[in-house]
PDB file of N, CA and C in Angstrom:
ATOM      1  N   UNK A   1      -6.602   2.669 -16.088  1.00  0.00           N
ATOM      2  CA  UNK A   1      -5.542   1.692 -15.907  1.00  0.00           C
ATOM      3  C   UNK A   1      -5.756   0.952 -14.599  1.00  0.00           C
ATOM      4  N   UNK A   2      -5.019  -0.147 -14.269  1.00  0.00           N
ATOM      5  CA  UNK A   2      -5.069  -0.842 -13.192  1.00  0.00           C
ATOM      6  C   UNK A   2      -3.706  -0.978 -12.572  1.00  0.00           C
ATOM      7  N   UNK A   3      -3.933  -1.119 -11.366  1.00  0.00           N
ATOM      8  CA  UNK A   3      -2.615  -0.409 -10.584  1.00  0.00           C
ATOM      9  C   UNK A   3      -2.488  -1.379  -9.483  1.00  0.00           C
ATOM     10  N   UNK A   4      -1.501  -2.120  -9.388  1.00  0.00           N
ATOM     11  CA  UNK A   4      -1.245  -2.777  -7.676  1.00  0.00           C
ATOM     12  C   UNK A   4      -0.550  -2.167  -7.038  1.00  0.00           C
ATOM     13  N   UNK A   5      -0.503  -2.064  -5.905  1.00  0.00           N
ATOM     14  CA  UNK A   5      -0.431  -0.992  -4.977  1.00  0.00           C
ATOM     15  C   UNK A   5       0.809  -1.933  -3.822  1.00  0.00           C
ATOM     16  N   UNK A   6       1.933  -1.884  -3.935  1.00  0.00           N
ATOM     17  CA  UNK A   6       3.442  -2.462  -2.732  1.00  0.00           C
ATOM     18  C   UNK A   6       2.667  -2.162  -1.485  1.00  0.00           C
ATOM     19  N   UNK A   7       3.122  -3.047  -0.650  1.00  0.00           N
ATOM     20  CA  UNK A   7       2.943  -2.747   0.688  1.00  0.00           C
ATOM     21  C   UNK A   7       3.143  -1.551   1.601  1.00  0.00           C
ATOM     22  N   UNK A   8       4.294  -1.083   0.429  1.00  0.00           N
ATOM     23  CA  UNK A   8       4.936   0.616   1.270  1.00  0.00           C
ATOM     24  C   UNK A   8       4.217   1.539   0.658  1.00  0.00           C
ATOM     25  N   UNK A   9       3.441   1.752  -0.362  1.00  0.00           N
ATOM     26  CA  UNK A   9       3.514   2.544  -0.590  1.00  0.00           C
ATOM     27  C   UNK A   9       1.416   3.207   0.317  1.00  0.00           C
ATOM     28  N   UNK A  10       1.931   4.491   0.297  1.00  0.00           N
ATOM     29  CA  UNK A  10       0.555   5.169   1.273  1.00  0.00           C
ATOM     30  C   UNK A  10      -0.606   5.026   0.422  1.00  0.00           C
ATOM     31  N   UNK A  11      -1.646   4.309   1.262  1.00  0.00           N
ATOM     32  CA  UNK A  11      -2.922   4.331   1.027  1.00  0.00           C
ATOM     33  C   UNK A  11      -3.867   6.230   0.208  1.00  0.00           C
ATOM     34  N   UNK A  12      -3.634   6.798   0.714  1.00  0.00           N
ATOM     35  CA  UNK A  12      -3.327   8.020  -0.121  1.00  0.00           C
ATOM     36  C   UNK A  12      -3.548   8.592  -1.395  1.00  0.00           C
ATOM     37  N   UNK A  13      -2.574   7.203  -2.020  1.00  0.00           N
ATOM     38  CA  UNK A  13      -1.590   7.548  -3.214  1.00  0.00           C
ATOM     39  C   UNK A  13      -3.124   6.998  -4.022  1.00  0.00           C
ATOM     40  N   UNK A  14      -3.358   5.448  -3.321  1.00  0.00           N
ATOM     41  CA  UNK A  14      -4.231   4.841  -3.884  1.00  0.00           C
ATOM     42  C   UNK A  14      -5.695   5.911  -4.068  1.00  0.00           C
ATOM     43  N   UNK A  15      -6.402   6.362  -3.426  1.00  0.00           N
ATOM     44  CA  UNK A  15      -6.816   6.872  -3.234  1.00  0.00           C
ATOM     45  C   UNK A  15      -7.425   7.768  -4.379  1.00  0.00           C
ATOM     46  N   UNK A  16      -6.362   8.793  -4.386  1.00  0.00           N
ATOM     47  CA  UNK A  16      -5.761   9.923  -5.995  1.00  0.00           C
ATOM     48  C   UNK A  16      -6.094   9.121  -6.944  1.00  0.00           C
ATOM     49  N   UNK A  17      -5.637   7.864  -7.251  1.00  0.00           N
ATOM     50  CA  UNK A  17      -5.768   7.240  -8.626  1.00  0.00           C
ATOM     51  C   UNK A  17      -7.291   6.507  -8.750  1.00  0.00           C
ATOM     52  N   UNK A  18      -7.953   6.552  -7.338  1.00  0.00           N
ATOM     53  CA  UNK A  18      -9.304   5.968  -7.728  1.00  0.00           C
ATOM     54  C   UNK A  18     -10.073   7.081  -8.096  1.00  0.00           C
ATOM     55  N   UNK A  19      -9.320   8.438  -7.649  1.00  0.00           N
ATOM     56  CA  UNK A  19     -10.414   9.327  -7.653  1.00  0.00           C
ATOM     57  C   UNK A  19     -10.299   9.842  -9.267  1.00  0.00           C
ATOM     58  N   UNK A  20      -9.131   8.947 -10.069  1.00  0.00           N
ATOM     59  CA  UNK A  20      -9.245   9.964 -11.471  1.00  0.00           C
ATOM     60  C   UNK A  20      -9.768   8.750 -12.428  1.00  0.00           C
ATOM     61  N   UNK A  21     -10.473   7.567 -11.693  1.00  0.00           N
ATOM     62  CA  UNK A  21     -10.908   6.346 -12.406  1.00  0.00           C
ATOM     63  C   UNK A  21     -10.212   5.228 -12.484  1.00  0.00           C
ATOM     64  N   UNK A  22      -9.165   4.928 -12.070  1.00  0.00           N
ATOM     65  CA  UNK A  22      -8.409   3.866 -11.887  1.00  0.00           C
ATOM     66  C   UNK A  22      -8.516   3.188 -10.892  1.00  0.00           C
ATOM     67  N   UNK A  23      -8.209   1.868 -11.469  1.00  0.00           N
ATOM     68  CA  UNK A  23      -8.976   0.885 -10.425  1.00  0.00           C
ATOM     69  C   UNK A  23      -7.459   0.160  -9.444  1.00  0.00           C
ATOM     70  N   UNK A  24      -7.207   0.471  -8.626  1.00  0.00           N
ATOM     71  CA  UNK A  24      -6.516   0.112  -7.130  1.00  0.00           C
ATOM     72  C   UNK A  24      -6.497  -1.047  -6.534  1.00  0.00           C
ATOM     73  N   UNK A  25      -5.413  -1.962  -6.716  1.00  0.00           N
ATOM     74  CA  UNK A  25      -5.373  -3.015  -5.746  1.00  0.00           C
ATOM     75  C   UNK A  25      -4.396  -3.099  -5.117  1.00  0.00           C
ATOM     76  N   UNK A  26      -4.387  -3.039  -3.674  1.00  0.00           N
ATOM     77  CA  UNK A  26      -3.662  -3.320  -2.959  1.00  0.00           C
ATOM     78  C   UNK A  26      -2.863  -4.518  -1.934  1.00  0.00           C
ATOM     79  N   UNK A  27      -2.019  -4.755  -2.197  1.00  0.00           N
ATOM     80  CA  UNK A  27      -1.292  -5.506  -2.403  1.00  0.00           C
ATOM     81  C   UNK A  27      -1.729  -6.392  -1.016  1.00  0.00           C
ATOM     82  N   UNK A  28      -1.444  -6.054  -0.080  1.00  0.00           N
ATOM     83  CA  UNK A  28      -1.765  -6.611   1.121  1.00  0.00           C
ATOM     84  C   UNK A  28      -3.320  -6.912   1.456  1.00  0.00           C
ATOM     85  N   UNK A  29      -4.123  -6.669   0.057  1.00  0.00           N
ATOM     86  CA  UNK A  29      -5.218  -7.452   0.168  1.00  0.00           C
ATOM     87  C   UNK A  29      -5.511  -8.728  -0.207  1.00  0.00           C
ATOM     88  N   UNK A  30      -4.432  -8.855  -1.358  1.00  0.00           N
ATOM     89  CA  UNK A  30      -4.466 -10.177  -1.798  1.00  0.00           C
ATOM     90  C   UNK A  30      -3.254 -11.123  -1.821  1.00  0.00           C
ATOM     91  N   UNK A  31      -2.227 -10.561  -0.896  1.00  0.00           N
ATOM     92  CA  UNK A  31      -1.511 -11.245  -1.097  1.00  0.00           C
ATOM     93  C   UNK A  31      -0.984 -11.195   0.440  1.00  0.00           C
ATOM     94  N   UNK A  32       0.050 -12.138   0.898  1.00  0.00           N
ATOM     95  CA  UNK A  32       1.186 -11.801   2.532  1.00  0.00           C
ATOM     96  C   UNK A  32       2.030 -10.391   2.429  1.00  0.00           C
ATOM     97  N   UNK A  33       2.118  -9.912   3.285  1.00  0.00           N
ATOM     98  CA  UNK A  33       3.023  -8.855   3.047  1.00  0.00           C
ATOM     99  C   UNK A  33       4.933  -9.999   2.959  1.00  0.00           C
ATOM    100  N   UNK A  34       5.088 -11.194   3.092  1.00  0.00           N
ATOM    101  CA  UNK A  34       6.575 -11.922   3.091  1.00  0.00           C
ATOM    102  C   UNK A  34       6.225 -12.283   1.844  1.00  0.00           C
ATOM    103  N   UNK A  35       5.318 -12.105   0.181  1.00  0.00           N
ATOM    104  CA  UNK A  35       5.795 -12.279  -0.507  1.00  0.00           C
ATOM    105  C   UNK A  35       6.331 -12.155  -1.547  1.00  0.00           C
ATOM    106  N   UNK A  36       7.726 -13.081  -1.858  1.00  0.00           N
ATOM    107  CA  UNK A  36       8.692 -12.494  -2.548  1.00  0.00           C
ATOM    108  C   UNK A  36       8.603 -11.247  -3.797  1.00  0.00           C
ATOM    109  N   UNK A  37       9.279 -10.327  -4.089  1.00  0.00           N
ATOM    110  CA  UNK A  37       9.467  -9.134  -5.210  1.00  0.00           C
ATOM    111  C   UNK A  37       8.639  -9.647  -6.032  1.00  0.00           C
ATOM    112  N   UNK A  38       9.349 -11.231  -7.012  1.00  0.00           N
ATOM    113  CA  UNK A  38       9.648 -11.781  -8.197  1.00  0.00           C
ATOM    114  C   UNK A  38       7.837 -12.031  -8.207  1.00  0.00           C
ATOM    115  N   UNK A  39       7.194 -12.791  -7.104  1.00  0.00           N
ATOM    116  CA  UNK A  39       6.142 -13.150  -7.146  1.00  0.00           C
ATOM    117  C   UNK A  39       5.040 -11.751  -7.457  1.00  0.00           C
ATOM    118  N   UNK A  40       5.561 -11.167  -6.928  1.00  0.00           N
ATOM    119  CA  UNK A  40       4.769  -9.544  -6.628  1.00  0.00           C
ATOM    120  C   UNK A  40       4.787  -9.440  -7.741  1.00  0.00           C
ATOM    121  N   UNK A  41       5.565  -9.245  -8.768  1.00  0.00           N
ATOM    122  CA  UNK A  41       5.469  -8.484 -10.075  1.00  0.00           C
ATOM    123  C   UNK A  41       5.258  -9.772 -11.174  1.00  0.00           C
ATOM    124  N   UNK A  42       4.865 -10.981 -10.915  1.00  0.00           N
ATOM    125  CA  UNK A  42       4.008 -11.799 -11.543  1.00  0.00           C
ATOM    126  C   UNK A  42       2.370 -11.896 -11.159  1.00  0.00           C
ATOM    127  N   UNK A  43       2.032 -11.670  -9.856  1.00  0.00           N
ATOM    128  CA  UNK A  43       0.478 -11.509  -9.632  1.00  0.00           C
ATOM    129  C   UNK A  43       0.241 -10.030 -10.503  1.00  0.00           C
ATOM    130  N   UNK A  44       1.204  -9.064 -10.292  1.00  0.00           N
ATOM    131  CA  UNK A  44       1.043  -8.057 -10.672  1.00  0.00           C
ATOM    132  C   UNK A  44       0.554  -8.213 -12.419  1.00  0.00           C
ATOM    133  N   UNK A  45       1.345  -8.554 -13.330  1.00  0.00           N
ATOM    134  CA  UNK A  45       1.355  -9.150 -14.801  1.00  0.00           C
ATOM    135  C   UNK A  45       0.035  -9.886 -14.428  1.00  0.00           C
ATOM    136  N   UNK A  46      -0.158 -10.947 -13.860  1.00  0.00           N
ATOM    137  CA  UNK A  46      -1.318 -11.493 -14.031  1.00  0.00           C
ATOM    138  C   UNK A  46      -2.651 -11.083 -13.756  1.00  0.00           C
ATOM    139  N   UNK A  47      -2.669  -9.398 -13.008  1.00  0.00           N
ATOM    140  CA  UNK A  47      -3.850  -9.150 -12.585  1.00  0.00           C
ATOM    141  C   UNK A  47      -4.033  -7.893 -13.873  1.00  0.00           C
ATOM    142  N   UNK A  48      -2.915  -7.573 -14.890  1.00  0.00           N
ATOM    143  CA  UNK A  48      -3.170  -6.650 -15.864  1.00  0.00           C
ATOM    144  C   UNK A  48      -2.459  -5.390 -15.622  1.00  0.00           C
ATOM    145  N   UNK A  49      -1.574  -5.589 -13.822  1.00  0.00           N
ATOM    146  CA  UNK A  49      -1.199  -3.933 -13.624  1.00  0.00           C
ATOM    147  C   UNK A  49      -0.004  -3.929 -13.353  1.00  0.00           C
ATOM    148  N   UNK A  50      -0.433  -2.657 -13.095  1.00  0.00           N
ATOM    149  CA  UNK A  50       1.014  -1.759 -13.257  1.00  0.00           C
ATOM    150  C   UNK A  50       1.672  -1.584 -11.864  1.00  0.00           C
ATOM    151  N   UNK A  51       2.525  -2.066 -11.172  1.00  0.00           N
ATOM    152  CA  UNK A  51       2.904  -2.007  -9.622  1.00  0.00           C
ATOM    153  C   UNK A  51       3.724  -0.554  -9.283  1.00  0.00           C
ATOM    154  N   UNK A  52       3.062  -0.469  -8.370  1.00  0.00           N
ATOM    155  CA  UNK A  52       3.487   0.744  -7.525  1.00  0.00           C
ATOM    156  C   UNK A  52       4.409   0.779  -6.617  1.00  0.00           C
ATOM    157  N   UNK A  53       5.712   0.740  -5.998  1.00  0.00           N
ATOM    158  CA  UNK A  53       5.921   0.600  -5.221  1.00  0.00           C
ATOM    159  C   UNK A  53       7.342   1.695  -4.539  1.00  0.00           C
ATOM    160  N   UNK A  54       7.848   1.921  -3.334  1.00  0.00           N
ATOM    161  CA  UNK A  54       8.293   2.228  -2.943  1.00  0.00           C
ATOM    162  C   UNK A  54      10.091   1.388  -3.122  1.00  0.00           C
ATOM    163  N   UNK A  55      10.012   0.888  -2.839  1.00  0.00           N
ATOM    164  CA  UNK A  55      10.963  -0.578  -2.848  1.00  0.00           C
ATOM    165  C   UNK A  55      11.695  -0.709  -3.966  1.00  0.00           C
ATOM    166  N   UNK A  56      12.760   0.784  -4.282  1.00  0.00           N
ATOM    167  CA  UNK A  56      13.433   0.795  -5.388  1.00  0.00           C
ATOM    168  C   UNK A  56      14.415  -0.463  -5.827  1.00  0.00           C
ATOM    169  N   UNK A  57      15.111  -0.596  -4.915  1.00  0.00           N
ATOM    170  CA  UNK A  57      16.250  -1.503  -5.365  1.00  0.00           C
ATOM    171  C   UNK A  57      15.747  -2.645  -5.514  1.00  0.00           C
ATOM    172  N   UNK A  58      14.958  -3.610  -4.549  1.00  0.00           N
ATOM    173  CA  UNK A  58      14.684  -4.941  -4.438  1.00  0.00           C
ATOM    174  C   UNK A  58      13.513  -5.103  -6.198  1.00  0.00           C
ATOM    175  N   UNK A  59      12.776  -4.370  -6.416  1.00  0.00           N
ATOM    176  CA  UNK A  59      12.153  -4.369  -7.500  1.00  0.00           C
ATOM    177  C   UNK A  59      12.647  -3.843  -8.850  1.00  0.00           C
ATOM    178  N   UNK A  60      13.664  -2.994  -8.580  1.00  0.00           N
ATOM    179  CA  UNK A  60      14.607  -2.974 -10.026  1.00  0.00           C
ATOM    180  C   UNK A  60      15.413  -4.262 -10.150  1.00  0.00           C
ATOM    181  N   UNK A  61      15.617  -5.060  -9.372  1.00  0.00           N
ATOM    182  CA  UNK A  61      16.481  -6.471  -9.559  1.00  0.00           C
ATOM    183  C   UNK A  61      15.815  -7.230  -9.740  1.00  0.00           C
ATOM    184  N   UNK A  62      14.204  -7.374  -9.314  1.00  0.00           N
ATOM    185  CA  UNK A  62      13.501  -8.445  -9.687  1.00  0.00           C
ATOM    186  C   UNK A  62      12.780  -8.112 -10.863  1.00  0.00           C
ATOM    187  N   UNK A  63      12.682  -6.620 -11.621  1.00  0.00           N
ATOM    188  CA  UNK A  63      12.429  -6.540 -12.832  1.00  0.00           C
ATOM    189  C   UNK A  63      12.980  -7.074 -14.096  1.00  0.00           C
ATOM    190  N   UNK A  64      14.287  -7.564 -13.529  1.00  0.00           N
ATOM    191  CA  UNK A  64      15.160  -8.424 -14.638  1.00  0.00           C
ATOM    192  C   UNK A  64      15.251  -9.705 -14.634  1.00  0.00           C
ATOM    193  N   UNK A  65      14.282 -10.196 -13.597  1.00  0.00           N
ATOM    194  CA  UNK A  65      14.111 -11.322 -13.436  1.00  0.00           C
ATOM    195  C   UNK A  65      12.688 -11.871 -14.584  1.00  0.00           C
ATOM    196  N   UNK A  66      11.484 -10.893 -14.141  1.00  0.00           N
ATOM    197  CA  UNK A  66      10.417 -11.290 -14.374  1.00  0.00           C
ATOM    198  C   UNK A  66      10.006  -9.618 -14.935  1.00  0.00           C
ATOM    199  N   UNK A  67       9.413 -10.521 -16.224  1.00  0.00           N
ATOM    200  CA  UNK A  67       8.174  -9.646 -16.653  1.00  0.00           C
ATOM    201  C   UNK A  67       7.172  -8.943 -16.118  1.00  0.00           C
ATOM    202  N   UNK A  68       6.783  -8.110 -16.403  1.00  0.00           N
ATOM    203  CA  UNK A  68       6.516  -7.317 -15.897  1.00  0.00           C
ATOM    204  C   UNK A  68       5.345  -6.429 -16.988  1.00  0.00           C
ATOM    205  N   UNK A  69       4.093  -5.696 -16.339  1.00  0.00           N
ATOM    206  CA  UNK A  69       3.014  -5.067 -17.073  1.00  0.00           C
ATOM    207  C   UNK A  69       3.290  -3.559 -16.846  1.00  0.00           C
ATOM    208  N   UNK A  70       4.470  -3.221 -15.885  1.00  0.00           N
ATOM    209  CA  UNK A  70       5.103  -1.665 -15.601  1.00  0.00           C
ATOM    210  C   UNK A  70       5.266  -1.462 -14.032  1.00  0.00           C
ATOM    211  N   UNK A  71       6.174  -1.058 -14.042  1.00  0.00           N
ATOM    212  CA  UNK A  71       6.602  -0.407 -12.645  1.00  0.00           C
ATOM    213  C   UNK A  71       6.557   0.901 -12.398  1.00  0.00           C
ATOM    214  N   UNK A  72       6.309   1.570 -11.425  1.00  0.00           N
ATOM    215  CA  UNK A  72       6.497   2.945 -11.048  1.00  0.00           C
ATOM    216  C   UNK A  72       7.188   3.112  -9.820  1.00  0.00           C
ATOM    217  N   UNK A  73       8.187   3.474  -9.451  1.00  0.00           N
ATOM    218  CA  UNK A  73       8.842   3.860  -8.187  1.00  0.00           C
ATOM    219  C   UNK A  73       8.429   4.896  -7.896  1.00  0.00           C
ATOM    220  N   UNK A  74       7.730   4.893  -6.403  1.00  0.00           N
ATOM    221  CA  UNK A  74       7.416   6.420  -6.590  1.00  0.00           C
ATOM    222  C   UNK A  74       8.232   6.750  -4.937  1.00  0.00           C
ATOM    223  N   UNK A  75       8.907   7.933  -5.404  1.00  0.00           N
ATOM    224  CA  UNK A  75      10.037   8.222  -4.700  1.00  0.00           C
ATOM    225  C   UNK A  75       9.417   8.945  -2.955  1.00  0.00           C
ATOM    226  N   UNK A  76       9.992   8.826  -2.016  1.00  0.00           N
ATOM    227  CA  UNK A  76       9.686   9.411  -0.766  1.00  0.00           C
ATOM    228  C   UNK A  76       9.841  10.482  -0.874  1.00  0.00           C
ATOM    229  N   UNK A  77       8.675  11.654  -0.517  1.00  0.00           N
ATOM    230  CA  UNK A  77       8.979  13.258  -0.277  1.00  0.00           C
ATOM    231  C   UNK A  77       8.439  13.437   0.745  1.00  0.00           C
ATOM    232  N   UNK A  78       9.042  14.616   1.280  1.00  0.00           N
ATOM    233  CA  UNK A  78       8.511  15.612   2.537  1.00  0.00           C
ATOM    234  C   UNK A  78       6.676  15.103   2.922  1.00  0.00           C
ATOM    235  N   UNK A  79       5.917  14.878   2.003  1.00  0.00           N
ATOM    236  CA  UNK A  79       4.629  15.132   2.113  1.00  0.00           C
ATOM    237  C   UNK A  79       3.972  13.877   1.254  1.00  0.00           C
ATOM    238  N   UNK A  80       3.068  13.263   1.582  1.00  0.00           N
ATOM    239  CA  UNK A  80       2.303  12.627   0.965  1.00  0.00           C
ATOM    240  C   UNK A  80       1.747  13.516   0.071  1.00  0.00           C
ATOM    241  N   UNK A  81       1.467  14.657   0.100  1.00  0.00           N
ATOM    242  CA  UNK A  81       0.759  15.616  -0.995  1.00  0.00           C
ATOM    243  C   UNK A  81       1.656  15.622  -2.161  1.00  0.00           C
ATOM    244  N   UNK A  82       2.837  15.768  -1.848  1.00  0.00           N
ATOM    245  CA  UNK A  82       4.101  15.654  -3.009  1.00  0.00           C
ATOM    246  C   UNK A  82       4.331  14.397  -3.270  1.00  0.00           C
ATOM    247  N   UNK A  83       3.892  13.367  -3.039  1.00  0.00           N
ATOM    248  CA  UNK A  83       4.266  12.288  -3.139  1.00  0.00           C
ATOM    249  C   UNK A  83       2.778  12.102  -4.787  1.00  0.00           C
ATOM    250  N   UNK A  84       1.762  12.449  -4.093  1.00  0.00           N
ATOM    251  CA  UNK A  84       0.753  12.312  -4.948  1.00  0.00           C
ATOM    252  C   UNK A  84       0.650  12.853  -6.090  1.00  0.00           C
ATOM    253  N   UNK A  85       1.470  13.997  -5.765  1.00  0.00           N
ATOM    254  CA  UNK A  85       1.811  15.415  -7.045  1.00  0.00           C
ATOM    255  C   UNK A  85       2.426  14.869  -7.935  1.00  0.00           C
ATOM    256  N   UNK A  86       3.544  13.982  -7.664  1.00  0.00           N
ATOM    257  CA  UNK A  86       4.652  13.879  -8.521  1.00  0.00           C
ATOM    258  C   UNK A  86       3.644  12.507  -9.410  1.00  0.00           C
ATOM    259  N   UNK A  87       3.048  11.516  -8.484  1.00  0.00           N
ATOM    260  CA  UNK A  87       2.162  10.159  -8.827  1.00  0.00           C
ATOM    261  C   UNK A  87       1.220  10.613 -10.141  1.00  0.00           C
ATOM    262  N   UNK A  88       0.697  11.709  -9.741  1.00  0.00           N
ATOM    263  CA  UNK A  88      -0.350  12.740 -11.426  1.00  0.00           C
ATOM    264  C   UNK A  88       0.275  12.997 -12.109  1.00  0.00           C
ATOM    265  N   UNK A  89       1.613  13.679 -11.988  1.00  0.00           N
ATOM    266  CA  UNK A  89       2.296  14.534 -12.848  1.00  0.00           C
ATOM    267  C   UNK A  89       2.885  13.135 -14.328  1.00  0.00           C
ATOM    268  N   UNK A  90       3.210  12.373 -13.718  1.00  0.00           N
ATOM    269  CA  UNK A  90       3.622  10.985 -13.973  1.00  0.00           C
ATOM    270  C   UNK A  90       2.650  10.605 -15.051  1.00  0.00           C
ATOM    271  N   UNK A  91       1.500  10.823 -14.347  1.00  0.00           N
ATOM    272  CA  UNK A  91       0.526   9.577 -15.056  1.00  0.00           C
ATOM    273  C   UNK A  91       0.097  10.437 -16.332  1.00  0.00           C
ATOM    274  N   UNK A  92      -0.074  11.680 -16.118  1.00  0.00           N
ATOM    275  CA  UNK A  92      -0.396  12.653 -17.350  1.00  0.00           C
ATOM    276  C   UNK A  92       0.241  12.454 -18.689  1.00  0.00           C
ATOM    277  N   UNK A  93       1.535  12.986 -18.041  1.00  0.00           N
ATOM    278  CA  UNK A  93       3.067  12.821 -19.021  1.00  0.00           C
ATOM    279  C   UNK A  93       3.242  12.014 -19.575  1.00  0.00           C
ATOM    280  N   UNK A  94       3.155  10.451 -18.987  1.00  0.00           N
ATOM    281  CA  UNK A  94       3.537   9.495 -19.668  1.00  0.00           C
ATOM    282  C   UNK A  94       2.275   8.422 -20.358  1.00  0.00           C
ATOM    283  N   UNK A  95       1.395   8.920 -19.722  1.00  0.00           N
ATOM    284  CA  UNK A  95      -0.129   8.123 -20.110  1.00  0.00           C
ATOM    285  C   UNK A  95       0.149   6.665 -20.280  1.00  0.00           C
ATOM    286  N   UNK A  96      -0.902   6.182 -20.522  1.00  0.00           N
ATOM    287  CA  UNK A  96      -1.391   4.696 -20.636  1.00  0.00           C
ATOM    288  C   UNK A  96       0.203   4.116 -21.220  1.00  0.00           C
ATOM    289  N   UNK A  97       0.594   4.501 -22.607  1.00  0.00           N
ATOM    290  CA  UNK A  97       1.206   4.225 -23.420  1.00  0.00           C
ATOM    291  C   UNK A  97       2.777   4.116 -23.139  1.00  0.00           C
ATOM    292  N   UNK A  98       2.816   4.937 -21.874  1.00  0.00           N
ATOM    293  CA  UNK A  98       4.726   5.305 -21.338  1.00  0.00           C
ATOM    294  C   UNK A  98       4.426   4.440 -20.239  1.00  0.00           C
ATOM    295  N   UNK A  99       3.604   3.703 -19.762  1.00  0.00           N
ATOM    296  CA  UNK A  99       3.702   3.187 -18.447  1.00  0.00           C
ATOM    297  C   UNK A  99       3.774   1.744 -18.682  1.00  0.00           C
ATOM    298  N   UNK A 100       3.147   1.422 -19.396  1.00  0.00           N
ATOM    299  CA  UNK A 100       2.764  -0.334 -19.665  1.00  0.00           C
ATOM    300  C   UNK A 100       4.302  -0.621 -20.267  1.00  0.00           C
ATOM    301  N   UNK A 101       4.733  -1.473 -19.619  1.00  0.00           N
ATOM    302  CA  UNK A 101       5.782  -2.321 -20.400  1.00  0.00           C
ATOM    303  C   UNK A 101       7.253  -1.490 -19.491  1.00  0.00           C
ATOM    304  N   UNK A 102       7.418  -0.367 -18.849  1.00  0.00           N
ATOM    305  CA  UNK A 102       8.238   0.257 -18.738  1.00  0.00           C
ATOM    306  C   UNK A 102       8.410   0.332 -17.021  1.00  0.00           C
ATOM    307  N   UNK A 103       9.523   0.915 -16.671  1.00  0.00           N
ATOM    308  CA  UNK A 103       9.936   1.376 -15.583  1.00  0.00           C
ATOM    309  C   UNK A 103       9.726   2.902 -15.310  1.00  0.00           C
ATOM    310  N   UNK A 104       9.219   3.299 -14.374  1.00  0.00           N
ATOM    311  CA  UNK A 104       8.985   5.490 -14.290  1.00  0.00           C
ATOM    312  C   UNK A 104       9.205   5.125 -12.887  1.00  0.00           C
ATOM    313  N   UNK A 105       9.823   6.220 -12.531  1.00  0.00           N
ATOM    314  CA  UNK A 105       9.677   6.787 -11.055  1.00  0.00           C
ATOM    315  C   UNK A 105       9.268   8.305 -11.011  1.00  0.00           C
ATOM    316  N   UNK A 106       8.555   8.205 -10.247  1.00  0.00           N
ATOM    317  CA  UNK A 106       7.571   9.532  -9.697  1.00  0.00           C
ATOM    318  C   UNK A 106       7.931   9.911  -8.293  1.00  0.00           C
TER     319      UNK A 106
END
């Protein structure tokens, strides 16, 4: 799968998902970190992925704005290790098929 990667969320995370074959883009490579949600989750649709981000509220409101190829909130824990745990546990469970088109938080 292909994955854009929010500004908040830890390099890390990215990391885990390259290491199980997924291809990682991060957001602040191709884009300003000032731009808007709505835009974020249209480069996102237009690059094929699935956005990652930290940034629950502002991106559940702009999910009803704009289409979207899937969101994942992935929630703050104690540990980037738990943060990553919950990011696998996610991707297993819900595979290709629960993620595209949908909202998950991890």
């Amino acid at each position: 799968m292909r994955f854009l990667l929010d500004h908040d969320v830890p390099d890390d995370a990215g990391f885990s998902l390259e290491a199980l074959g997924h291809v990682v883009i991060k957001l602040r490579e191709v884009l300003p970190v000032t731009t808007p949600d709505d835009e974020v989750l249209r480069q996102a649709g237009e690059r094929d992925c699935v956005l990652i981000t930290c940034n629950r509220d502002d991106l559940l409101a702009a999910a009803g704005r704009v289409a979207h190829r899937g969101i994942i909130i992935l929630i703050r824990r104690r540990s980037r290790a738990l943060e990553r745990a919950a990011l696998v546990r996610l991707l297993d469970s819900a595979g290709e098929s629960g993620l595209s088109d949908n909202i998950n938080f991890a």
